[in-house]
PDB file of N, CA and C in Angstrom:
ATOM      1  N   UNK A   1      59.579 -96.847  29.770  1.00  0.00           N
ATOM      2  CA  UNK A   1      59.495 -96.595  28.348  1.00  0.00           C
ATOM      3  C   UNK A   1      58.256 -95.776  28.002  1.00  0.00           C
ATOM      4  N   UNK A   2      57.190 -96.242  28.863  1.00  0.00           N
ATOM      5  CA  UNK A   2      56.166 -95.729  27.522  1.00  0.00           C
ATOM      6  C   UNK A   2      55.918 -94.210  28.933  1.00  0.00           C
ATOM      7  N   UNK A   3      56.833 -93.692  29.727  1.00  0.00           N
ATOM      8  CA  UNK A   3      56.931 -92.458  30.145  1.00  0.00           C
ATOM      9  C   UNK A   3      57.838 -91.284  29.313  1.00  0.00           C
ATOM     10  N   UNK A   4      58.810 -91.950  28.706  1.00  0.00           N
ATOM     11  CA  UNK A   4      59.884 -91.489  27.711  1.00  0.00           C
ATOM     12  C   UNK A   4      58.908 -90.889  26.171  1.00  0.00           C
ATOM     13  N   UNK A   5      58.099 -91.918  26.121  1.00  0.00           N
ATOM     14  CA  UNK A   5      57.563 -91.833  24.522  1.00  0.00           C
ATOM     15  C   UNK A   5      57.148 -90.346  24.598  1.00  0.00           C
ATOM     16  N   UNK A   6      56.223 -89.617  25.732  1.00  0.00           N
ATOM     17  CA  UNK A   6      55.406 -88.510  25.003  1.00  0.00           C
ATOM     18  C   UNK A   6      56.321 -87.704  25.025  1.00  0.00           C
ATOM     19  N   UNK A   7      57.593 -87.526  26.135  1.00  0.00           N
ATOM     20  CA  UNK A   7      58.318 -86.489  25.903  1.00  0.00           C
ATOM     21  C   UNK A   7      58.986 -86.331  24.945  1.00  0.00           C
ATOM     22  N   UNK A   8      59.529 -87.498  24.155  1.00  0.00           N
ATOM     23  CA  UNK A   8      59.968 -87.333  22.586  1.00  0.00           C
ATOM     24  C   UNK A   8      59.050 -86.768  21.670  1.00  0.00           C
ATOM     25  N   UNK A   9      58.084 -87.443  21.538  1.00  0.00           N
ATOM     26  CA  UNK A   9      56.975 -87.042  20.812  1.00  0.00           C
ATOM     27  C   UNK A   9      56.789 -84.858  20.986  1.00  0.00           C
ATOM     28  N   UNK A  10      56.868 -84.428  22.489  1.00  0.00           N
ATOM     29  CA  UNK A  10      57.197 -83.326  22.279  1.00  0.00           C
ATOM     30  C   UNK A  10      58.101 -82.811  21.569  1.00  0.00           C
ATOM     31  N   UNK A  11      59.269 -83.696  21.915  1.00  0.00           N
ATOM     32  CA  UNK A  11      60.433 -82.731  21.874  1.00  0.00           C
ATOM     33  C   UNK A  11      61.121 -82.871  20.595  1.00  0.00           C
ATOM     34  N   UNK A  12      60.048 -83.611  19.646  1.00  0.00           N
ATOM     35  CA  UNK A  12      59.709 -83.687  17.995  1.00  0.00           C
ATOM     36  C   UNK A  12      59.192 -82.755  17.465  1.00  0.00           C
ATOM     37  N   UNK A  13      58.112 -82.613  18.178  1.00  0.00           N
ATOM     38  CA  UNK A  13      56.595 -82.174  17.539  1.00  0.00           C
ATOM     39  C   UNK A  13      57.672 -79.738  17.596  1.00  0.00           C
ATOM     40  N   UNK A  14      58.541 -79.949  18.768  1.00  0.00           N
ATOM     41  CA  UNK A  14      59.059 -78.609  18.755  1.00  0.00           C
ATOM     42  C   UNK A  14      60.258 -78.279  18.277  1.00  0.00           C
ATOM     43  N   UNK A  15      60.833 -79.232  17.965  1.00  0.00           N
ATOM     44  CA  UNK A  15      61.759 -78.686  16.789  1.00  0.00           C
ATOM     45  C   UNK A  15      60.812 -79.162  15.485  1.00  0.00           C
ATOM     46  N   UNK A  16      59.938 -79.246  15.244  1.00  0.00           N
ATOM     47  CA  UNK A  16      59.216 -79.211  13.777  1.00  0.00           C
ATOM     48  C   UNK A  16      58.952 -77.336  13.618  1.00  0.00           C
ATOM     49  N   UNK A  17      58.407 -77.405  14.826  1.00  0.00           N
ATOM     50  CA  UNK A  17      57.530 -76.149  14.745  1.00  0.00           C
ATOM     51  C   UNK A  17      58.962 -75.036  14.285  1.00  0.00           C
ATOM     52  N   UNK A  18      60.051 -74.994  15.137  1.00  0.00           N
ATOM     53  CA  UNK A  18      61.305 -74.091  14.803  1.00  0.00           C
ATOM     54  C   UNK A  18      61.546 -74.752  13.370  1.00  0.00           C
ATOM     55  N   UNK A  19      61.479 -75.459  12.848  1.00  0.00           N
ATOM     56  CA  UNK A  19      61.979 -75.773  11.565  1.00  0.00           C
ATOM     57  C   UNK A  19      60.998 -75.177  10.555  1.00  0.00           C
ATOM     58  N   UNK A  20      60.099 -74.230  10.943  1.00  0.00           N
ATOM     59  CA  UNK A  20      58.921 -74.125   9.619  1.00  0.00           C
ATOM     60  C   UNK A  20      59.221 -72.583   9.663  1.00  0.00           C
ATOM     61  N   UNK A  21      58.332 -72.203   8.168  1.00  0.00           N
ATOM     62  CA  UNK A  21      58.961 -70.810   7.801  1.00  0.00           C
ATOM     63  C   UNK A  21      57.691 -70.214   8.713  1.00  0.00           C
ATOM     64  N   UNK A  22      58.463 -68.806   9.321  1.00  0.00           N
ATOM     65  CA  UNK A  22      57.764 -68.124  10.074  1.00  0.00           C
ATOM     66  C   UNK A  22      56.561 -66.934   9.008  1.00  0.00           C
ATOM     67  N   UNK A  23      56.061 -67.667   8.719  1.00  0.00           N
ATOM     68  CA  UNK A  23      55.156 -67.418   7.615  1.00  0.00           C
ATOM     69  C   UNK A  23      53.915 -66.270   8.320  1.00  0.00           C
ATOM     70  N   UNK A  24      53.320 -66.324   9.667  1.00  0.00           N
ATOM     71  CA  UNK A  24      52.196 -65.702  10.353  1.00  0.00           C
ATOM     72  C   UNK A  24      53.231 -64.208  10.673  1.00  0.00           C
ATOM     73  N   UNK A  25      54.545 -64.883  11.622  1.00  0.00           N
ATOM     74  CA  UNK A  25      55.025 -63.411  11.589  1.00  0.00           C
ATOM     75  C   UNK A  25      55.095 -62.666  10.746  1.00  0.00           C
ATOM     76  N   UNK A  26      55.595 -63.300   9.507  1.00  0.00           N
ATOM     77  CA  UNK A  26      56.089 -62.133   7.964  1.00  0.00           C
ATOM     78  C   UNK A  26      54.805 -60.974   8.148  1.00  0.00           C
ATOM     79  N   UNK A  27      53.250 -62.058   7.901  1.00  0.00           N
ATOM     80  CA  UNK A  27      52.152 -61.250   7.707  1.00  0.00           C
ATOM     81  C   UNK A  27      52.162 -60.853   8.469  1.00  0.00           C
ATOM     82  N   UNK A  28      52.020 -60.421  10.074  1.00  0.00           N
ATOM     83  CA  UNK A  28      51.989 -59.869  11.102  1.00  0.00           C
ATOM     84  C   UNK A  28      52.643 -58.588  10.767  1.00  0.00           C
ATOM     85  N   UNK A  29      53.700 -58.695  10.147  1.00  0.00           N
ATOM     86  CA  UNK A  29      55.271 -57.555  10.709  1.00  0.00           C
ATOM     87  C   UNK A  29      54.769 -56.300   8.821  1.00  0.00           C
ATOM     88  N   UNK A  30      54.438 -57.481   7.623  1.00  0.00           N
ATOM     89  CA  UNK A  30      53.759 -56.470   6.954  1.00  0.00           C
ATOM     90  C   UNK A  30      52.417 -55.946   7.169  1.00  0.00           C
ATOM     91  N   UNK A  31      51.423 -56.453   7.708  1.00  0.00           N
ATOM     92  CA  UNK A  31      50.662 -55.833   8.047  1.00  0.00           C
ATOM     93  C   UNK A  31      50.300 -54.617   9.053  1.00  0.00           C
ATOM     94  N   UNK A  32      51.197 -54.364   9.938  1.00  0.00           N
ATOM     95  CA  UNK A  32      51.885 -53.797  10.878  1.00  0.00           C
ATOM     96  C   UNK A  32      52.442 -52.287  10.323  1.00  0.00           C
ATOM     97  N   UNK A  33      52.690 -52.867   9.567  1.00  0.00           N
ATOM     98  CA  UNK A  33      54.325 -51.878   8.613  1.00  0.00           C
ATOM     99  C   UNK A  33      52.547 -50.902   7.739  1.00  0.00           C
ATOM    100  N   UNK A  34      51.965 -51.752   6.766  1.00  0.00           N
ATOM    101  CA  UNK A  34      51.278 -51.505   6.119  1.00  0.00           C
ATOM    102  C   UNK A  34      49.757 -49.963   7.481  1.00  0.00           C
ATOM    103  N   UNK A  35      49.777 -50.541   8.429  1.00  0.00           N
ATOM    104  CA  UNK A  35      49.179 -49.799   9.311  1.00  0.00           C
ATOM    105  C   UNK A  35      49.851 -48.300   9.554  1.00  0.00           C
ATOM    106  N   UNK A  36      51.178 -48.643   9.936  1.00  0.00           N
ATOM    107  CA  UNK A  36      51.593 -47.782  10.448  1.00  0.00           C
ATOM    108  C   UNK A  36      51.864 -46.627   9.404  1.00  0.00           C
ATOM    109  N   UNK A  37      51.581 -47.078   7.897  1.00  0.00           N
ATOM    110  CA  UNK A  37      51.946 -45.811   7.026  1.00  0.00           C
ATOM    111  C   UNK A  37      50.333 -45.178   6.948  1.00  0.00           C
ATOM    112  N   UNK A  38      49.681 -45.904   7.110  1.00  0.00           N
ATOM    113  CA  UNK A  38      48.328 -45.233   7.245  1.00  0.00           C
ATOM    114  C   UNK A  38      48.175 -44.824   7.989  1.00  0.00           C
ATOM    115  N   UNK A  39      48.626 -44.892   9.003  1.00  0.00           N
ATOM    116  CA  UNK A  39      48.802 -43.345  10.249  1.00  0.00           C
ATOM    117  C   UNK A  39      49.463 -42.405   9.798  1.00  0.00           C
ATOM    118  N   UNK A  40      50.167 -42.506   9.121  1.00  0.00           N
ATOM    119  CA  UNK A  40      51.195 -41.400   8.911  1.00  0.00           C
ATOM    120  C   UNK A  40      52.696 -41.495   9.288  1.00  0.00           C
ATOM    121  N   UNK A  41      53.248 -42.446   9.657  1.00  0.00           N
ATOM    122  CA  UNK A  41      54.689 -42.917  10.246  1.00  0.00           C
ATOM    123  C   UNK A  41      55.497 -42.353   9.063  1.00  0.00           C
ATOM    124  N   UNK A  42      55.095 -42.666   7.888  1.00  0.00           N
ATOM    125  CA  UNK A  42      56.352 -42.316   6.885  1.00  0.00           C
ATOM    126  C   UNK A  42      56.596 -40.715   7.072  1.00  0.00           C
ATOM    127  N   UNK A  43      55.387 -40.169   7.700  1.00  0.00           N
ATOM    128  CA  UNK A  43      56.128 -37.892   7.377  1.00  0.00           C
ATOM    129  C   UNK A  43      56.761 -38.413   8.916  1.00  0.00           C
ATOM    130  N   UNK A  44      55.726 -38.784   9.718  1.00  0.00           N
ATOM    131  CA  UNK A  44      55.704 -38.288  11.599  1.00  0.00           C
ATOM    132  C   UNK A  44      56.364 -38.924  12.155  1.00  0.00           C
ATOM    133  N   UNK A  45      57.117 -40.193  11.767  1.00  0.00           N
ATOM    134  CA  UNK A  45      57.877 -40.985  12.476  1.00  0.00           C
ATOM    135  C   UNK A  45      58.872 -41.908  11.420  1.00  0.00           C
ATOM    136  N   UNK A  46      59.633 -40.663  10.611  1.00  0.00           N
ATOM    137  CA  UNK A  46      60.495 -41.853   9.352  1.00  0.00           C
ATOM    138  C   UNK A  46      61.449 -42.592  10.077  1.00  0.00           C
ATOM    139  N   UNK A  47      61.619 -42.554  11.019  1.00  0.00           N
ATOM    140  CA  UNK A  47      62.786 -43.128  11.839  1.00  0.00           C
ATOM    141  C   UNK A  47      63.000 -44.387  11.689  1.00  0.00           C
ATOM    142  N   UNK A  48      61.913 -44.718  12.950  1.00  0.00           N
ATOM    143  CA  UNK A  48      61.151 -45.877  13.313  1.00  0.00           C
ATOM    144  C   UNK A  48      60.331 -46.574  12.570  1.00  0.00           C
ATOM    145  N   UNK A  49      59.893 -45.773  11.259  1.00  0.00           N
ATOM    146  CA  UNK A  49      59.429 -46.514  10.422  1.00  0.00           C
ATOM    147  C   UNK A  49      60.067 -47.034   9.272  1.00  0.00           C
ATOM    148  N   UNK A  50      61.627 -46.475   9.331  1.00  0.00           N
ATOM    149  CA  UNK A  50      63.010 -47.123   8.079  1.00  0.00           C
ATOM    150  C   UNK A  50      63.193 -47.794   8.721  1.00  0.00           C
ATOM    151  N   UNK A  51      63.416 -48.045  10.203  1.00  0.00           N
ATOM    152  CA  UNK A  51      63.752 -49.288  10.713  1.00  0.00           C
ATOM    153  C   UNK A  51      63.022 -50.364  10.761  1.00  0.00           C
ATOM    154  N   UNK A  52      61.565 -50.123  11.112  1.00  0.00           N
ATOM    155  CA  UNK A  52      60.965 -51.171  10.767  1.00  0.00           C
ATOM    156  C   UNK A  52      60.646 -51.840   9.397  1.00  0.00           C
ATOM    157  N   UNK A  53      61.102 -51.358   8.170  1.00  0.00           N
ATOM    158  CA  UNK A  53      61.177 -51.458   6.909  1.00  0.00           C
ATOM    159  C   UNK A  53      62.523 -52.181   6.640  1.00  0.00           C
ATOM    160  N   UNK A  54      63.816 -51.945   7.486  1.00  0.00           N
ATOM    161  CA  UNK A  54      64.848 -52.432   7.330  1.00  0.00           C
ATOM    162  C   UNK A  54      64.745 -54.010   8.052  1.00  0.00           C
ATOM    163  N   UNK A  55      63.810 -54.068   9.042  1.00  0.00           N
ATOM    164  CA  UNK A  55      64.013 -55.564   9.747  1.00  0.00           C
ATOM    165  C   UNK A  55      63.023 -56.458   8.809  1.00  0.00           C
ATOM    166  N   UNK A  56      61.996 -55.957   8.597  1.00  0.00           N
ATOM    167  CA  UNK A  56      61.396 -56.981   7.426  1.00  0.00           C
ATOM    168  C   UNK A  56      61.948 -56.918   6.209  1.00  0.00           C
ATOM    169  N   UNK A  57      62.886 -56.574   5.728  1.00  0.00           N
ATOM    170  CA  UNK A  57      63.661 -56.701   4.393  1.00  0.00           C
ATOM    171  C   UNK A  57      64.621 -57.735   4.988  1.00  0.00           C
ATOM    172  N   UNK A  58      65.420 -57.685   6.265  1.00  0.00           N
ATOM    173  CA  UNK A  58      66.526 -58.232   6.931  1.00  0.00           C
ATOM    174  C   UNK A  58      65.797 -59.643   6.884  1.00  0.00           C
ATOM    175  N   UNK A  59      64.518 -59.649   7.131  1.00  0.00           N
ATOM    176  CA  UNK A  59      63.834 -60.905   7.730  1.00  0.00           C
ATOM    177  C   UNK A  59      63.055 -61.574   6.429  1.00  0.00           C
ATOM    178  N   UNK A  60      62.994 -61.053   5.709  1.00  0.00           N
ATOM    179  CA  UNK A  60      62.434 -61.532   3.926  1.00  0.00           C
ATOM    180  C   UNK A  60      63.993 -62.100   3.595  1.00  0.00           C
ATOM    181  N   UNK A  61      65.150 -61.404   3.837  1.00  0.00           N
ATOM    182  CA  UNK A  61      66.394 -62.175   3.370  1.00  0.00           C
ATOM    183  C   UNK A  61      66.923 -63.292   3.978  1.00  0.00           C
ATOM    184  N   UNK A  62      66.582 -63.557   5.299  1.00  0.00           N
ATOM    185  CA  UNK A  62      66.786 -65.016   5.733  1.00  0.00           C
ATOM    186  C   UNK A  62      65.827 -66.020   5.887  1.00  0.00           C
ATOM    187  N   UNK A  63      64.612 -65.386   5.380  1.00  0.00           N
ATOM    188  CA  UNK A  63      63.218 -66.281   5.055  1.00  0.00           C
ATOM    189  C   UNK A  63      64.153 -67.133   3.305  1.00  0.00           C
ATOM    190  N   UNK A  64      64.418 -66.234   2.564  1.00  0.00           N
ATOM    191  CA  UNK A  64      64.730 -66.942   1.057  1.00  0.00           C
ATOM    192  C   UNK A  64      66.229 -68.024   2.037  1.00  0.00           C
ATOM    193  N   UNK A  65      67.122 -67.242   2.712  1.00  0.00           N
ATOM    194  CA  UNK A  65      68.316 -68.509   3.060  1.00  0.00           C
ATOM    195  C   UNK A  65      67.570 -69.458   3.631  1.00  0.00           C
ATOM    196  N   UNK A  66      66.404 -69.514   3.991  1.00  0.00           N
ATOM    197  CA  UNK A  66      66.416 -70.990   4.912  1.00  0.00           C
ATOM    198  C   UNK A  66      66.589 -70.415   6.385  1.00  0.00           C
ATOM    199  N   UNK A  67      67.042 -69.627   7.191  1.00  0.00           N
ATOM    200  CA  UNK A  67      67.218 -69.281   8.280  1.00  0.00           C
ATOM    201  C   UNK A  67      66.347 -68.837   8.932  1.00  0.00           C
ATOM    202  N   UNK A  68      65.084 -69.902   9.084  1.00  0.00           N
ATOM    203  CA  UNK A  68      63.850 -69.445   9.847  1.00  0.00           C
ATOM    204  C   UNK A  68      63.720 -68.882  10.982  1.00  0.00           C
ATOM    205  N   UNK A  69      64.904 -69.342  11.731  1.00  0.00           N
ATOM    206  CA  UNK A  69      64.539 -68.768  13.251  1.00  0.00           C
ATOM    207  C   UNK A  69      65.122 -67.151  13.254  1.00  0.00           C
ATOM    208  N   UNK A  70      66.022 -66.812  12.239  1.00  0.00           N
ATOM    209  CA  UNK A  70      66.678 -65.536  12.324  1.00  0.00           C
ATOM    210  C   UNK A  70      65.859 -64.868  11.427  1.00  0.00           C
ATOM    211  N   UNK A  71      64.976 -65.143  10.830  1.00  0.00           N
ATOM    212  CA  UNK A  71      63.433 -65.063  10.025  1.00  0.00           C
ATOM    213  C   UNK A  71      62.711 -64.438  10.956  1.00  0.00           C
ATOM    214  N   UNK A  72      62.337 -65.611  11.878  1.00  0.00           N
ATOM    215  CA  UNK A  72      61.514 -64.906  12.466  1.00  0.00           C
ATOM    216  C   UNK A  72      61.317 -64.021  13.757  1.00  0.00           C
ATOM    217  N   UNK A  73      62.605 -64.225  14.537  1.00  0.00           N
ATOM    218  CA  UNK A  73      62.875 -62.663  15.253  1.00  0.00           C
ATOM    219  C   UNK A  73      63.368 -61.990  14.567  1.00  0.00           C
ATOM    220  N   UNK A  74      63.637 -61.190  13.268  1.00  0.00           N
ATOM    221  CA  UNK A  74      63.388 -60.439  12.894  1.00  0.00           C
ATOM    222  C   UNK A  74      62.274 -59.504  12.432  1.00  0.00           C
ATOM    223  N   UNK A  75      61.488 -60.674  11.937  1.00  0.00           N
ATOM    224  CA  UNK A  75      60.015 -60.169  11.648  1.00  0.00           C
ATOM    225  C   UNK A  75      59.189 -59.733  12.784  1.00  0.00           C
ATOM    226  N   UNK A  76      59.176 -60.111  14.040  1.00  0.00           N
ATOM    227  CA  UNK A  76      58.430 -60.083  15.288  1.00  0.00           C
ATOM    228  C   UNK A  76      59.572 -58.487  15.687  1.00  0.00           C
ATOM    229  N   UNK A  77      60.362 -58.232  15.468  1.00  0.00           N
ATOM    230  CA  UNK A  77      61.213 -56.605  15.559  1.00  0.00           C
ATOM    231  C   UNK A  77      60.456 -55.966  14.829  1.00  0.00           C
ATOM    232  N   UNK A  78      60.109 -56.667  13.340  1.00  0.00           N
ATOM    233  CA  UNK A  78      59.898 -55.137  12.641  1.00  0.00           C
ATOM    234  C   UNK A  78      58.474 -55.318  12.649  1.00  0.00           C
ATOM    235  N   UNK A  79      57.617 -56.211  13.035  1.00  0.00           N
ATOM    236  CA  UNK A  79      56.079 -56.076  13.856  1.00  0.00           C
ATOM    237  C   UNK A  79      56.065 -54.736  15.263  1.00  0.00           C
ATOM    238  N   UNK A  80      57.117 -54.946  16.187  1.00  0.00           N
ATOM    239  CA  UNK A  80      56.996 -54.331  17.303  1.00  0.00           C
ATOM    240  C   UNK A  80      57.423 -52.987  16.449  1.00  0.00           C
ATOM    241  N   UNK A  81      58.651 -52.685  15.788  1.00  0.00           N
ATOM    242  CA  UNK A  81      59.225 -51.458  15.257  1.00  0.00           C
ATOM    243  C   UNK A  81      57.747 -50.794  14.495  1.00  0.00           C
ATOM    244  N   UNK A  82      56.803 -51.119  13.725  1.00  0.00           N
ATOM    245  CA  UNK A  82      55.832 -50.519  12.981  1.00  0.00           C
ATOM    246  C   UNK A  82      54.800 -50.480  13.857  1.00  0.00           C
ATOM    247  N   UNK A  83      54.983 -51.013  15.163  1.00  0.00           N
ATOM    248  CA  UNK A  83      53.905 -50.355  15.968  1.00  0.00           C
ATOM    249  C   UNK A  83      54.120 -49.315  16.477  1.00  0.00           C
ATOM    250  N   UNK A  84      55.438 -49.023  16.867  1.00  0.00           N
ATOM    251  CA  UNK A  84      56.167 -47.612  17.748  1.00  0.00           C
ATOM    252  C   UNK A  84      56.031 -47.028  16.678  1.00  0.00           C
ATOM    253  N   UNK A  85      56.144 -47.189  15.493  1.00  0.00           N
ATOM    254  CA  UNK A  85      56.000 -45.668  14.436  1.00  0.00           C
ATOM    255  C   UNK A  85      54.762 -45.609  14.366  1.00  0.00           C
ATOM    256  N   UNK A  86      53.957 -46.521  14.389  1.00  0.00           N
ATOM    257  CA  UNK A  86      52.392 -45.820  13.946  1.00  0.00           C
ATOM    258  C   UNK A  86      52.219 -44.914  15.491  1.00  0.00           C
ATOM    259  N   UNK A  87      52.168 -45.619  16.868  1.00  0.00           N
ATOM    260  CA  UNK A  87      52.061 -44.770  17.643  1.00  0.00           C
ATOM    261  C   UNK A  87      52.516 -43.264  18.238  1.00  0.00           C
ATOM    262  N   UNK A  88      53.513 -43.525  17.504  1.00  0.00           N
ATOM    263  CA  UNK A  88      54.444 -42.062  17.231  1.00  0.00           C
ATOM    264  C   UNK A  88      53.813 -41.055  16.430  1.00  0.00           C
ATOM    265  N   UNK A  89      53.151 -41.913  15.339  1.00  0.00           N
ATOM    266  CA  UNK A  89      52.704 -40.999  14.240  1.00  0.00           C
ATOM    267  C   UNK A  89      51.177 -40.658  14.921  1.00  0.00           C
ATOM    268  N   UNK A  90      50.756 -41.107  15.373  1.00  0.00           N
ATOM    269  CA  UNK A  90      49.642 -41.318  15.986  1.00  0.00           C
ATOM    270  C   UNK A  90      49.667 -39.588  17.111  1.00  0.00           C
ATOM    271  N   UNK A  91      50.613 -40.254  17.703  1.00  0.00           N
ATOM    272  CA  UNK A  91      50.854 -38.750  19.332  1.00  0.00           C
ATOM    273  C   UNK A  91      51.309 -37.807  18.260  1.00  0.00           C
ATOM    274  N   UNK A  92      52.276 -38.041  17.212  1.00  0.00           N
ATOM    275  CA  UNK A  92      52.211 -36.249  16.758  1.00  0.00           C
ATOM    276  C   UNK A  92      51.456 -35.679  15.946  1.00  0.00           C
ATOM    277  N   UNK A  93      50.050 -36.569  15.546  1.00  0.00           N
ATOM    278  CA  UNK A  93      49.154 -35.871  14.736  1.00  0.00           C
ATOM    279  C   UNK A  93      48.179 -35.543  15.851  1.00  0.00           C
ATOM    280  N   UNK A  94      48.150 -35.794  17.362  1.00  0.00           N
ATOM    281  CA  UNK A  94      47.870 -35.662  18.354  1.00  0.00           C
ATOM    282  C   UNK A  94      48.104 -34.288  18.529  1.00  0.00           C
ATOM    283  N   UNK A  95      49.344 -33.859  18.817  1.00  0.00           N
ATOM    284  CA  UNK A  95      49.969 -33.133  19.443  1.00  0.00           C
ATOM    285  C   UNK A  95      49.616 -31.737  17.808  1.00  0.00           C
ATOM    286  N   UNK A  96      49.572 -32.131  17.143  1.00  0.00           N
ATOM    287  CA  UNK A  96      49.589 -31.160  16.099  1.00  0.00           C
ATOM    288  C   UNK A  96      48.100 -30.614  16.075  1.00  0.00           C
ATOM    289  N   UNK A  97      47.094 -31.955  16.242  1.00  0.00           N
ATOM    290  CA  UNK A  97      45.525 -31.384  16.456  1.00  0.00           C
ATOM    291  C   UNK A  97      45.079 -30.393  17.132  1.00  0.00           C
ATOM    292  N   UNK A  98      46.187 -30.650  18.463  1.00  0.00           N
ATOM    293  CA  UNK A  98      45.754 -29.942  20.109  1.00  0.00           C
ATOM    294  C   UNK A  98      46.530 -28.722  20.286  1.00  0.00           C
ATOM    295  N   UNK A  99      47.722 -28.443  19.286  1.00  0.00           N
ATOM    296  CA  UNK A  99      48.421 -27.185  19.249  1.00  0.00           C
ATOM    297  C   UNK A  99      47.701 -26.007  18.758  1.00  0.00           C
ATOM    298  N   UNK A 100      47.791 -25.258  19.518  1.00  0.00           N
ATOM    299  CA  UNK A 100      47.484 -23.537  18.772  1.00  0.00           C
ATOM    300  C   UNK A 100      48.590 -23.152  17.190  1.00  0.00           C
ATOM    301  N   UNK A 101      47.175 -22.927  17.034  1.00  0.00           N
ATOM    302  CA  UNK A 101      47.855 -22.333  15.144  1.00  0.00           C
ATOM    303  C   UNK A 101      49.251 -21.284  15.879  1.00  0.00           C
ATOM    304  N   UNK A 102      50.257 -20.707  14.826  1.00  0.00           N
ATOM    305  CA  UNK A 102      51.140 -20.094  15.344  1.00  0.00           C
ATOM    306  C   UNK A 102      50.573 -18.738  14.414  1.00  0.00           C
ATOM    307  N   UNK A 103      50.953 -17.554  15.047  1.00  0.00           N
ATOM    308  CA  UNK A 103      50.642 -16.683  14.487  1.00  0.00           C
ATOM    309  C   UNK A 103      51.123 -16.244  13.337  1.00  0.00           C
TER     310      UNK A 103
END
């Protein structure tokens, strides 16, 4: 018995944690989003940066249903998605620095 107790006690303590709103990702995935337009993603990389705009809207809409866990891999997408656009935006203001003017 008292070998049983802590593993419940885990295996409590982790479906609590899946049951709570993924509240750190949200901020993560806007703050992210919020970076990557300050690089410049919205001219240099609108792609990747509508998409990452589309998964935190996707992931703000199952934050209001209650659907935390589909909450929060979404939000942790559009965290990773607003990093590939800032870095995108990043290499082509790169690539634009290091180019010869055109005649």
């Amino acid at each position: 018995m008292t070998t049983k107790f802590p593993l419940f006690v885990v295996a409590l303590l982790s479906l609590a944690a899946c049951a709570t709103a993924p509240v750190q990702e949200m901020s993560d995935a806007r703050q992210a989003l919020r970076s990557a337009e300050a690089a410049g993603a919205v001219e240099r990389s609108p792609d990747a940066f509508s998409t990452a705009q589309r998964l935190l809207r996707d992931a703000q809409m199952n934050l209001e249903a209650g659907a935390y866990e589909n909450a929060r891999r979404l939000a942790v997408d559009a965290h990773d998605a607003a990093i590939r656009a800032r870095e995108q935006a990043a290499r082509e203001t790169t690539i634009r620095a290091t180019s010869p003017a055109s005649p």
